[in-house]
Protein backbone atom coordinates (compact mmCIF):
# COMPACT_ATOMS: atom_id res chain seq x y z
CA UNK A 1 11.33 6.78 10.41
CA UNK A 2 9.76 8.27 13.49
CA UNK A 3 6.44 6.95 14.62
CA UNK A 4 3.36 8.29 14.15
CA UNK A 5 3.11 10.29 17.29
CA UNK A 6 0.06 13.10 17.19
CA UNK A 7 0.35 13.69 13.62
CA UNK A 8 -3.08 12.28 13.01
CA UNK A 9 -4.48 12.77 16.25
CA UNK A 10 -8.42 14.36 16.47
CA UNK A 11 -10.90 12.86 14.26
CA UNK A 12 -10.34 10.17 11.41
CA UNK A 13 -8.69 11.68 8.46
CA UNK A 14 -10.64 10.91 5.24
CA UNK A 15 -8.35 9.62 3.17
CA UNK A 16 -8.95 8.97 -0.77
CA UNK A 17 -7.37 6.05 -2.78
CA UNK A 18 -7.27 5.62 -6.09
CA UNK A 19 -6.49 2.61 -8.48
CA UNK A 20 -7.27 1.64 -11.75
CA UNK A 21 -9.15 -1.82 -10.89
CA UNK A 22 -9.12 -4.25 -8.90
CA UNK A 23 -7.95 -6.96 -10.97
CA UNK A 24 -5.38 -9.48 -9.90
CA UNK A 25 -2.42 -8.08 -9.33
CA UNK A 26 0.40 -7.11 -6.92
CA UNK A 27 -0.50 -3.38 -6.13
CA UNK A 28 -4.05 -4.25 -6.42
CA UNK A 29 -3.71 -7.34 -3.25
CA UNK A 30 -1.56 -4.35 -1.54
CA UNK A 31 -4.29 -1.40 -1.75
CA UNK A 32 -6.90 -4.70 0.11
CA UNK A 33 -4.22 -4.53 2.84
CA UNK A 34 -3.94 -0.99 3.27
CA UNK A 35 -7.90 -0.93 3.34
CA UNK A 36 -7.85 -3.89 5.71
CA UNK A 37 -5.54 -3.02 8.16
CA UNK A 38 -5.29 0.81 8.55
CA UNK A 39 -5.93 1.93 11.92
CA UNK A 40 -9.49 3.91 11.52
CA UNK A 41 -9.25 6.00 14.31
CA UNK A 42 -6.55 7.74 12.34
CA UNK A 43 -8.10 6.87 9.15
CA UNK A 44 -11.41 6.73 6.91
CA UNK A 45 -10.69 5.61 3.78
CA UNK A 46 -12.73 6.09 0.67
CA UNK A 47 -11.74 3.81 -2.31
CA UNK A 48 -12.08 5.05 -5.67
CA UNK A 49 -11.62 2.84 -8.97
CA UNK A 50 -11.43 3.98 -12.24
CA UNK A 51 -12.96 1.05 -13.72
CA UNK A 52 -15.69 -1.37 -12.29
CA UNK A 53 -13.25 -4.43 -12.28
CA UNK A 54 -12.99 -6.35 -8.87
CA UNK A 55 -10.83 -9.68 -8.15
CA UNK A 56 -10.46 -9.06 -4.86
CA UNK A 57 -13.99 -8.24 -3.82
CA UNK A 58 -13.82 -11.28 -0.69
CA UNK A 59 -10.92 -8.87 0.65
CA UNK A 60 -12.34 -5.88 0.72
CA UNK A 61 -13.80 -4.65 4.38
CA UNK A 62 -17.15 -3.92 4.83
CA UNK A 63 -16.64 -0.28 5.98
CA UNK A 64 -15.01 0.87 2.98
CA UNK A 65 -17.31 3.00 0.17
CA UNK A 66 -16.49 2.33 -3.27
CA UNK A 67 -16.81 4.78 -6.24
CA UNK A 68 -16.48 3.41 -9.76
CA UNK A 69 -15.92 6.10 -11.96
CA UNK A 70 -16.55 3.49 -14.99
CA UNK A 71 -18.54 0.46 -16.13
CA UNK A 72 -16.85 0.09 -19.24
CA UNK A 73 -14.11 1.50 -20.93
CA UNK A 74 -11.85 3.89 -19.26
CA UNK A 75 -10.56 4.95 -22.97
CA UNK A 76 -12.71 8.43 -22.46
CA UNK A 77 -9.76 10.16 -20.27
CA UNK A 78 -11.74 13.50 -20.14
CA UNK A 79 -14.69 11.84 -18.70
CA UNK A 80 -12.60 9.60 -16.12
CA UNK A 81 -10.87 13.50 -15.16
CA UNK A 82 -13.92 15.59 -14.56
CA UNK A 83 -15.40 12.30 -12.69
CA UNK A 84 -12.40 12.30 -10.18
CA UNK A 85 -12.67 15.92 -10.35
CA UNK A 86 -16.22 15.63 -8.74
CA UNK A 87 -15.72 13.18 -6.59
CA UNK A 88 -12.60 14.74 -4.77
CA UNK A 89 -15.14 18.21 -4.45
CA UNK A 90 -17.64 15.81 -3.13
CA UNK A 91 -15.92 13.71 -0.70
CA UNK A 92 -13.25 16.79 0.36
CA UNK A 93 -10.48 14.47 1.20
CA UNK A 94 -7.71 15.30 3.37
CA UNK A 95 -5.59 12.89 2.22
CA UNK A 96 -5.40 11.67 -2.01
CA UNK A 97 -3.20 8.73 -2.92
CA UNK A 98 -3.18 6.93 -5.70
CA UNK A 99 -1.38 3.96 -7.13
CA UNK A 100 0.17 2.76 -10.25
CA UNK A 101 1.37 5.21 -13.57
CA UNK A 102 -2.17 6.12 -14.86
CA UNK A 103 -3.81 6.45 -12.00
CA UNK A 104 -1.45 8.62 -10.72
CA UNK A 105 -1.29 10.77 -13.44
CA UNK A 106 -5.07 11.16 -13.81
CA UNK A 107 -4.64 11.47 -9.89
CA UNK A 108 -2.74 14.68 -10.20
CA UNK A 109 -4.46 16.14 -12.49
CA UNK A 110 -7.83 15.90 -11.14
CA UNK A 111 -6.28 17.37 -7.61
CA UNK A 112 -4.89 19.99 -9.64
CA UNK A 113 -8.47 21.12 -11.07
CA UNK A 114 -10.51 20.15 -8.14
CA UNK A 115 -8.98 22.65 -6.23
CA UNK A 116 -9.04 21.27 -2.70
CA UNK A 117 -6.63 21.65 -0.36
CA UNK A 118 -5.97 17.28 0.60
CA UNK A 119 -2.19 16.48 0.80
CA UNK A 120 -1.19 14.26 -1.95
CA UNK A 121 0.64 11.12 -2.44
CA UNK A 122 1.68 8.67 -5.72
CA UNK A 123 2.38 5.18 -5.72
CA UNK A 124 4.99 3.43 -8.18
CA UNK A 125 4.28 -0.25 -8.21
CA UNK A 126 6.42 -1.02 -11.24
CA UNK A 127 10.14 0.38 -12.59
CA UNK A 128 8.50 3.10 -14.59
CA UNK A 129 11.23 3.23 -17.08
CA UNK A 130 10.72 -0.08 -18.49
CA UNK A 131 7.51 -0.40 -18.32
CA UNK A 132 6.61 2.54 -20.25
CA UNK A 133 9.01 1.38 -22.71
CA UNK A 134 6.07 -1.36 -23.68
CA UNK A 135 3.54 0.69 -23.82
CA UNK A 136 1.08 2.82 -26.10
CA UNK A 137 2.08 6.50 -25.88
CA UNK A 138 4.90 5.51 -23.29
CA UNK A 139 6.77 8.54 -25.00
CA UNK A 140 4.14 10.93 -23.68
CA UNK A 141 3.47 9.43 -20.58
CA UNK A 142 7.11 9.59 -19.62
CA UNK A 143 6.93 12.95 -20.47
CA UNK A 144 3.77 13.42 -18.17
CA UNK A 145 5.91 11.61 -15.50
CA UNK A 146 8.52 13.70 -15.56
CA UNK A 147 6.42 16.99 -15.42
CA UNK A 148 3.40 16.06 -13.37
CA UNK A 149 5.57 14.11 -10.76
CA UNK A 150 7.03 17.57 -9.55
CA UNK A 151 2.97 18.43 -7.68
CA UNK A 152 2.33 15.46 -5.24
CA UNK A 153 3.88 15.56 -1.10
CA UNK A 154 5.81 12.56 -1.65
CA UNK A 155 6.43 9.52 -4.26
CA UNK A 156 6.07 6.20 -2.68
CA UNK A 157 8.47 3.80 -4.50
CA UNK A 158 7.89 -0.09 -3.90
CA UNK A 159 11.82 -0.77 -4.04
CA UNK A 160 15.00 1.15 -3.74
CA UNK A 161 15.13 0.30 -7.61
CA UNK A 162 12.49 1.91 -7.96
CA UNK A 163 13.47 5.34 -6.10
CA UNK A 164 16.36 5.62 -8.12
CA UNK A 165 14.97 4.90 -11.70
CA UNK A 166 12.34 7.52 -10.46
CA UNK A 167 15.25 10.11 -9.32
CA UNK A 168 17.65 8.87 -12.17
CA UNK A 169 15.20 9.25 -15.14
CA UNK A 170 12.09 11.49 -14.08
CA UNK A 171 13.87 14.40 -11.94
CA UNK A 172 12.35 13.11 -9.11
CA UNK A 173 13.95 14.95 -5.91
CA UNK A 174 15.77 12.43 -4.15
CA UNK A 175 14.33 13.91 -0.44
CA UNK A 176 10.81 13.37 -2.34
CA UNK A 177 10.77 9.76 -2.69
CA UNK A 178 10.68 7.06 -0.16
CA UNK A 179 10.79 3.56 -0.46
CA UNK A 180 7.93 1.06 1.63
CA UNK A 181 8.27 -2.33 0.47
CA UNK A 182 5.15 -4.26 -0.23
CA UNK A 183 3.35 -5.66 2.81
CA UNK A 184 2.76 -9.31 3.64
CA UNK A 185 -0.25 -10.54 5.53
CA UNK A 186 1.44 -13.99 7.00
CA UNK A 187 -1.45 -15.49 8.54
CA UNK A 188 -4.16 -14.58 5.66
CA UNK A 189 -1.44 -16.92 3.71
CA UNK A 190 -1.22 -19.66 6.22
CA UNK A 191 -4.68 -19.82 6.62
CA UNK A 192 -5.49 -19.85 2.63
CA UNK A 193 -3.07 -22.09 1.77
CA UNK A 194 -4.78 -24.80 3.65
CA UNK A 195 -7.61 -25.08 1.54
CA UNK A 196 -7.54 -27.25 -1.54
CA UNK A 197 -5.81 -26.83 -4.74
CA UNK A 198 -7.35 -30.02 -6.43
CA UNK A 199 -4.92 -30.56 -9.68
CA UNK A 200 -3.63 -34.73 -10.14
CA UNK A 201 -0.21 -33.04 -10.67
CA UNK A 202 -0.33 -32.77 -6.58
CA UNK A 203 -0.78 -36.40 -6.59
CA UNK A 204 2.24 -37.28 -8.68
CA UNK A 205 6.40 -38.23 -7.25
CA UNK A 206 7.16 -34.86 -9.70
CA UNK A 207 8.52 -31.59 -8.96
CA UNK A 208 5.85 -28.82 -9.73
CA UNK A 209 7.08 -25.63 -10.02
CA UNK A 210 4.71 -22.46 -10.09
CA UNK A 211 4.41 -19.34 -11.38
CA UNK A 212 2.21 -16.51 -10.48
CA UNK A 213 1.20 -13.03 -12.42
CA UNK A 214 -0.31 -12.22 -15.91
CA UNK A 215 0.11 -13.04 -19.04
CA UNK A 216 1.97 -10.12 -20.19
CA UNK A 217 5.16 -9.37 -21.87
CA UNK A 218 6.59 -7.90 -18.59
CA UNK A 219 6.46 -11.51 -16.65
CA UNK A 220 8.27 -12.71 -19.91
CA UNK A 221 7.13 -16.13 -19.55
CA UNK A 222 8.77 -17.21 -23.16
CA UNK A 223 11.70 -17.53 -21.17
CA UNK A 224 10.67 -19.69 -18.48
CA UNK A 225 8.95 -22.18 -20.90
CA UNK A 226 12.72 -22.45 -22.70
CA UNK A 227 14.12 -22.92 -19.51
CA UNK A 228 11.12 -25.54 -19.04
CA UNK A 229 12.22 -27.36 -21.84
CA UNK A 230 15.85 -26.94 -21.21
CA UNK A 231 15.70 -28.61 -17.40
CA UNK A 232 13.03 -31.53 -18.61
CA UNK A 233 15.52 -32.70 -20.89
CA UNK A 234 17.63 -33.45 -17.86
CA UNK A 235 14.45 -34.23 -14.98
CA UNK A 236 10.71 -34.74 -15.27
CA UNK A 237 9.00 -31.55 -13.81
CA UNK A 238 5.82 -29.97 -13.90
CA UNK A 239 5.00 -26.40 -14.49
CA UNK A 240 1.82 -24.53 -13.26
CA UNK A 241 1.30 -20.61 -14.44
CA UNK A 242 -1.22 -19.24 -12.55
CA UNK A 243 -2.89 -15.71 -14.60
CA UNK A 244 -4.47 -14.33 -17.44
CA UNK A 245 -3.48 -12.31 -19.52
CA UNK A 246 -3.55 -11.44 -23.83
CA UNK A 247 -0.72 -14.10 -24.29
CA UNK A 248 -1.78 -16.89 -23.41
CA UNK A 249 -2.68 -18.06 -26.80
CA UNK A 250 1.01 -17.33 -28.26
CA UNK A 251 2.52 -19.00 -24.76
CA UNK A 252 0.24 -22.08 -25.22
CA UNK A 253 1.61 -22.59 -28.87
CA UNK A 254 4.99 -21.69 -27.65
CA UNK A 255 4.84 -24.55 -24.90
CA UNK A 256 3.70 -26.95 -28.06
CA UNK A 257 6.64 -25.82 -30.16
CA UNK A 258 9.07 -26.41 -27.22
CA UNK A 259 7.56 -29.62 -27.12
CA UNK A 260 6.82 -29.33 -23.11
CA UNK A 261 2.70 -29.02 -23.33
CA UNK A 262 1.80 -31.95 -21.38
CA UNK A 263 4.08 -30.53 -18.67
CA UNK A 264 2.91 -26.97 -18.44
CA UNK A 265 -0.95 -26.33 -17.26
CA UNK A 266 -1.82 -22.62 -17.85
CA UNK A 267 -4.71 -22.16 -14.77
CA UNK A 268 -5.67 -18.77 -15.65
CA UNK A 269 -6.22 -15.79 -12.36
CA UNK A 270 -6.77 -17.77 -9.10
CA UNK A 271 -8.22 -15.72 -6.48
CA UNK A 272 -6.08 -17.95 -3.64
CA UNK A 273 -2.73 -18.93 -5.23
CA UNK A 274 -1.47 -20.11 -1.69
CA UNK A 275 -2.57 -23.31 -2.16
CA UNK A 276 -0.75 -24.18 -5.37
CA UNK A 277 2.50 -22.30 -3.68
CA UNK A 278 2.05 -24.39 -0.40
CA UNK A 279 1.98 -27.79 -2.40
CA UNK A 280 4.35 -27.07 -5.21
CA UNK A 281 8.80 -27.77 -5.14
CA UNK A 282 9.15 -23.94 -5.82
CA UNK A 283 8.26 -20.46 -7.16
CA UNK A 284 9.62 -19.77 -10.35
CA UNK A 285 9.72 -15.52 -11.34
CA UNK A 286 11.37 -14.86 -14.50
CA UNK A 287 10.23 -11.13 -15.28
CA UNK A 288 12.04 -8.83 -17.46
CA UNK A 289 11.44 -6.31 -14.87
CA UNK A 290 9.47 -5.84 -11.94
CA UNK A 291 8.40 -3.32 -9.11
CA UNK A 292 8.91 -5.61 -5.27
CA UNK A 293 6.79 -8.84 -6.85
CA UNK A 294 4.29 -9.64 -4.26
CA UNK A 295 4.53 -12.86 -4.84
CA UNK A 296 8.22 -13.62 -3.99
CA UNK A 297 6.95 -12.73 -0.43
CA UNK A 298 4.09 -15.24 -0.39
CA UNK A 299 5.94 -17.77 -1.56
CA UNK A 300 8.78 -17.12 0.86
CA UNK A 301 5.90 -17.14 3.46
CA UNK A 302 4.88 -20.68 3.11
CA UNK A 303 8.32 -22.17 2.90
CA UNK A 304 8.78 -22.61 -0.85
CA UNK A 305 11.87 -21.88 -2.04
CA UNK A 306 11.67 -19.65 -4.64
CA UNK A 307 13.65 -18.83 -7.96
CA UNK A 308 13.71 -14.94 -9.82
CA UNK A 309 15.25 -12.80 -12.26
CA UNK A 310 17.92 -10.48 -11.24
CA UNK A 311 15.48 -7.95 -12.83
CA UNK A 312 14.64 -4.35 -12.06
CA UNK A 313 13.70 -3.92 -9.17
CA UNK A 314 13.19 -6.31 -6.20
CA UNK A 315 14.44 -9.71 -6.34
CA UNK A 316 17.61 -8.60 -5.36
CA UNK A 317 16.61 -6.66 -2.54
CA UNK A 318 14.36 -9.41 -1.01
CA UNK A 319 16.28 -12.51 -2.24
CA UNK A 320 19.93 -13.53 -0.72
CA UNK A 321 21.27 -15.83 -3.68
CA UNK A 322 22.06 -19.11 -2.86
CA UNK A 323 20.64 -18.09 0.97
CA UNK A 324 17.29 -17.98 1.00
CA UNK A 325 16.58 -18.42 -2.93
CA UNK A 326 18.01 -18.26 -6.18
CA UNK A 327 18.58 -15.76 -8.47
CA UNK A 328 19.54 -15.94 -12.22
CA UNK A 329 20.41 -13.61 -15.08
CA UNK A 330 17.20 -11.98 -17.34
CA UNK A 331 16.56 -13.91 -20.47
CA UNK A 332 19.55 -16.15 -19.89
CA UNK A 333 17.16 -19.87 -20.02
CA UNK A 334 20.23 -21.94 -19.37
CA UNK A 335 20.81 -20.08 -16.26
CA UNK A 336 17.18 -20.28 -15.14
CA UNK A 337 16.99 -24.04 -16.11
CA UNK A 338 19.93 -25.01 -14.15
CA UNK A 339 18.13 -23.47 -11.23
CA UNK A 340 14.98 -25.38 -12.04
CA UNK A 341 17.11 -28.45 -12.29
CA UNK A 342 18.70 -27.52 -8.95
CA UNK A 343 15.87 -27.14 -6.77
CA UNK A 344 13.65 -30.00 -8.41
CA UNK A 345 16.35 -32.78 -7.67
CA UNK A 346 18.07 -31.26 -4.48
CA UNK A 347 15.20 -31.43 -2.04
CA UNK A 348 17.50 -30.67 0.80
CA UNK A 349 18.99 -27.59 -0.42
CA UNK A 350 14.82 -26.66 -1.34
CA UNK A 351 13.93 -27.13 2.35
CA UNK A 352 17.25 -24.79 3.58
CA UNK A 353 16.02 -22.74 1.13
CA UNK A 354 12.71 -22.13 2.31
CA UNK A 355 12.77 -21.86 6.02
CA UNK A 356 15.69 -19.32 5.60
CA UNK A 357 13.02 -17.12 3.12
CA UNK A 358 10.21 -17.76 5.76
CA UNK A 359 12.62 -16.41 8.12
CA UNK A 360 13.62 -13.07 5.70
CA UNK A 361 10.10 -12.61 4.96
CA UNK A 362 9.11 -11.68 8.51
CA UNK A 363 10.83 -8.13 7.40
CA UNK A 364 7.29 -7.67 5.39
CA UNK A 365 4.59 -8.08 7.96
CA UNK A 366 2.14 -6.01 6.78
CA UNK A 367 1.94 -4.22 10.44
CA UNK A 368 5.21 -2.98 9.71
CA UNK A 369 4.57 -1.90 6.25
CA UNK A 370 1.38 -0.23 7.17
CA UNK A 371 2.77 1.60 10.28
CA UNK A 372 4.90 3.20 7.33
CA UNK A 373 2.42 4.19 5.26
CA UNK A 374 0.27 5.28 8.52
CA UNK A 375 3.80 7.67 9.07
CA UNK A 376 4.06 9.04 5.86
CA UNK A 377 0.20 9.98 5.31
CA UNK A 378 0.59 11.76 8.26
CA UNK A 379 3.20 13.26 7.14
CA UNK A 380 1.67 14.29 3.55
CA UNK A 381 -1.40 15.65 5.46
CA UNK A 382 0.73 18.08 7.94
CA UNK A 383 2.26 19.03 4.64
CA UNK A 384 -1.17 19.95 3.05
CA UNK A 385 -1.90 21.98 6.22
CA UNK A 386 1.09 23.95 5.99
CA UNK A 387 3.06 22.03 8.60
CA UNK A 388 6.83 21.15 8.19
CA UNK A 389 7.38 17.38 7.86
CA UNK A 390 11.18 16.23 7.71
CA UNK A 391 11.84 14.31 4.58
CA UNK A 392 14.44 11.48 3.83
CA UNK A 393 16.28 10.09 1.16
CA UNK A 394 14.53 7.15 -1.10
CA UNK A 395 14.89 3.77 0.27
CA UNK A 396 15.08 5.05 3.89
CA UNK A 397 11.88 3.84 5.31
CA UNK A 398 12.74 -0.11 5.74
CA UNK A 399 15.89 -1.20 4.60
């Protein structure tokens, strides 16, 4: 993609995000980056969250206004519209983006009513299709998807995956939808992952293996505790999952069941999982399906050698099998166990492993990925003002 040139030249555009929360999560650390590193004499963002829920408050620059639309629940939908309605009126953005399915769709709306005249922008975070298949009303809010999606500039896809489940099973114009890969701050990571991560298992001649995300169906951690047990049976390992979540309870008793609970220590959300990831044997990602998982990145940044899911979408497009990680069939836990096995008794092949993923994760610095999004605002915003902007083909922007 061309650079930036002129196209924001003049005075700071205002630009309005919105998200849900800021609760730990992948496209919740990404929106802190954007709002960290975006260059503000091009411009002045405004963050807006639908909820008053903030994990990542440390990361969040001083500059930045924040408007919680909600204390509490965000249940009352026509309340959380006519509040982004206002706001947008208020602030007179020239730029709206948003991020993640309800957001966005709450997003569109509200620019719809509002009436102003800002350029507009979605973010998918998460292969919509799936997702919404585990979810209440996903019937509907496919069907939103699929008709609302048609109003914003552009759709900013996190994967190629994602692009084409967006262009496959929404109606998404290909020419509409462009793919930035999630951004990775390398030496925010190197810097964080030298402060403690005080757990004995540290101390101990045993492979610990971690895993980072919530508790949720979607991370499908039932199969990484079979795999657990599976690859214990043949080495002593430890296992550290790192989120919260509405399963934990039901993944606790599985890990009892499986017989593996003294080897699995469920740490709940931590603020600074570099720590654990620059101490443990590997990362271990066995999602059903995912968007471009963060945390594959971060993991890759510190040298760990990291294990996924060929789920969709991401792994595959970051990870090299056998390269620069490993990759193994969805809910196969013989497959992901002989990985686990693999990695926690070869420590050669885990040290090839990693420095060839700290060497494919310089491809995410998040000055590249934020030049992008820099691009394609600009972009959206000669769009709003009647300007032509070229468009390209999904999964164009960084390959």
């Amino acid at each position: 993609m061309a650079g930036n040139g002129n196209l924001m030249a003049g005075r700071p555009k205002k630009l309005l995000m919105v998200i849900s929360t800021l609760e730990g999560g992948g496209a919740e650390r990404v929106v802190t980056y954007l709002l960290r590193f975006l260059d503000r004499r091009r411009v002045a963002p405004v963050l807006v969250l639908l909820q008053e829920k903030i994990d990542y408050a440390p990361d969040l620059p001083a500059d930045v206004r924040v408007v919680c639309l909600s204390r509490g629940s965000i249940r009352n939908l026509p309340r959380l519209l006519l509040g982004l309605v206002r706001v947008m009126r208020k602030e007179r953005p020239d730029l709206v983006v948003s991020f993640l399915t309800f957001a966005n769709l709450l997003t569109i709306l509200a620019h719809r009513l509002a009436g102003v005249e800002a350029g507009l922008l979605v973010s998918e975070r998460n292969h919509v299709s799936r997702s919404l298949d585990h979810v209440r009303l996903g019937g509907v809010k496919k069907l939103l998807v699929r008709l609302l999606y048609r109003r914003p500039h552009r759709i900013l896809g996190v994967s190629r995956g994602v692009c084409r489940d967006l262009t496959g099973n929404f109606g998404v114009e290909a020419a509409r939808c462009l793919a930035i890969p999630n951004p990775c701050d390398l030496e925010r990571i190197a810097h964080r992952s030298r402060q403690p991560a005080d757990h004995p298992w540290f101390q101990e001649d045993l492979p610990v293996f971690v895993a980072v995300g919530r508790l949720t169906r979607q991370k499908n951690y039932p199969l990484l505790l079979k795999a657990a047990a599976l690859a214990r049976a043949d080495a002593p390992l430890r296992l550290m999952i790192l989120g919260a979540g509405e399963l934990r309870r039901e993944l606790e008793a599985l890990a009892g069941s499986l017989g593996i609970a003294d080897a699995v220590a469920f740490l709940g959300f931590r603020e600074n999982p570099f720590a654990y990831l620059a101490r443990a044997r590997g990362l271990v990602l066995s999602s059903s399906w995912e968007g471009f998982p963060n945390v594959l990145l971060e993991a890759m940044a510190l040298s760990a050698p990291v294990i996924a899911t060929r789920c969709p979408s991401g792994p595959e497009e970051i990870i090299t099998h056998g390269v620069n990680g490993l990759l193994a069939p969805v809910d196969d836990p013989p497959a992901l166990a002989a990985a686990l096995t693999l990695l926690g008794t070869d420590a050669d092949l885990a040290g090839r492993l990693g420095k060839a993923g700290r060497l494919r994760v310089e491809d995410f610095q998040v000055g590249l990925m934020v030049r992008e999004y820099e691009t394609v605002f600009g972009e959206a915003w000669r769009g709003a003002a009647g300007e032509p902007a070229p468009l390209q083909s999904p999964g164009e922007v960084r390959p």
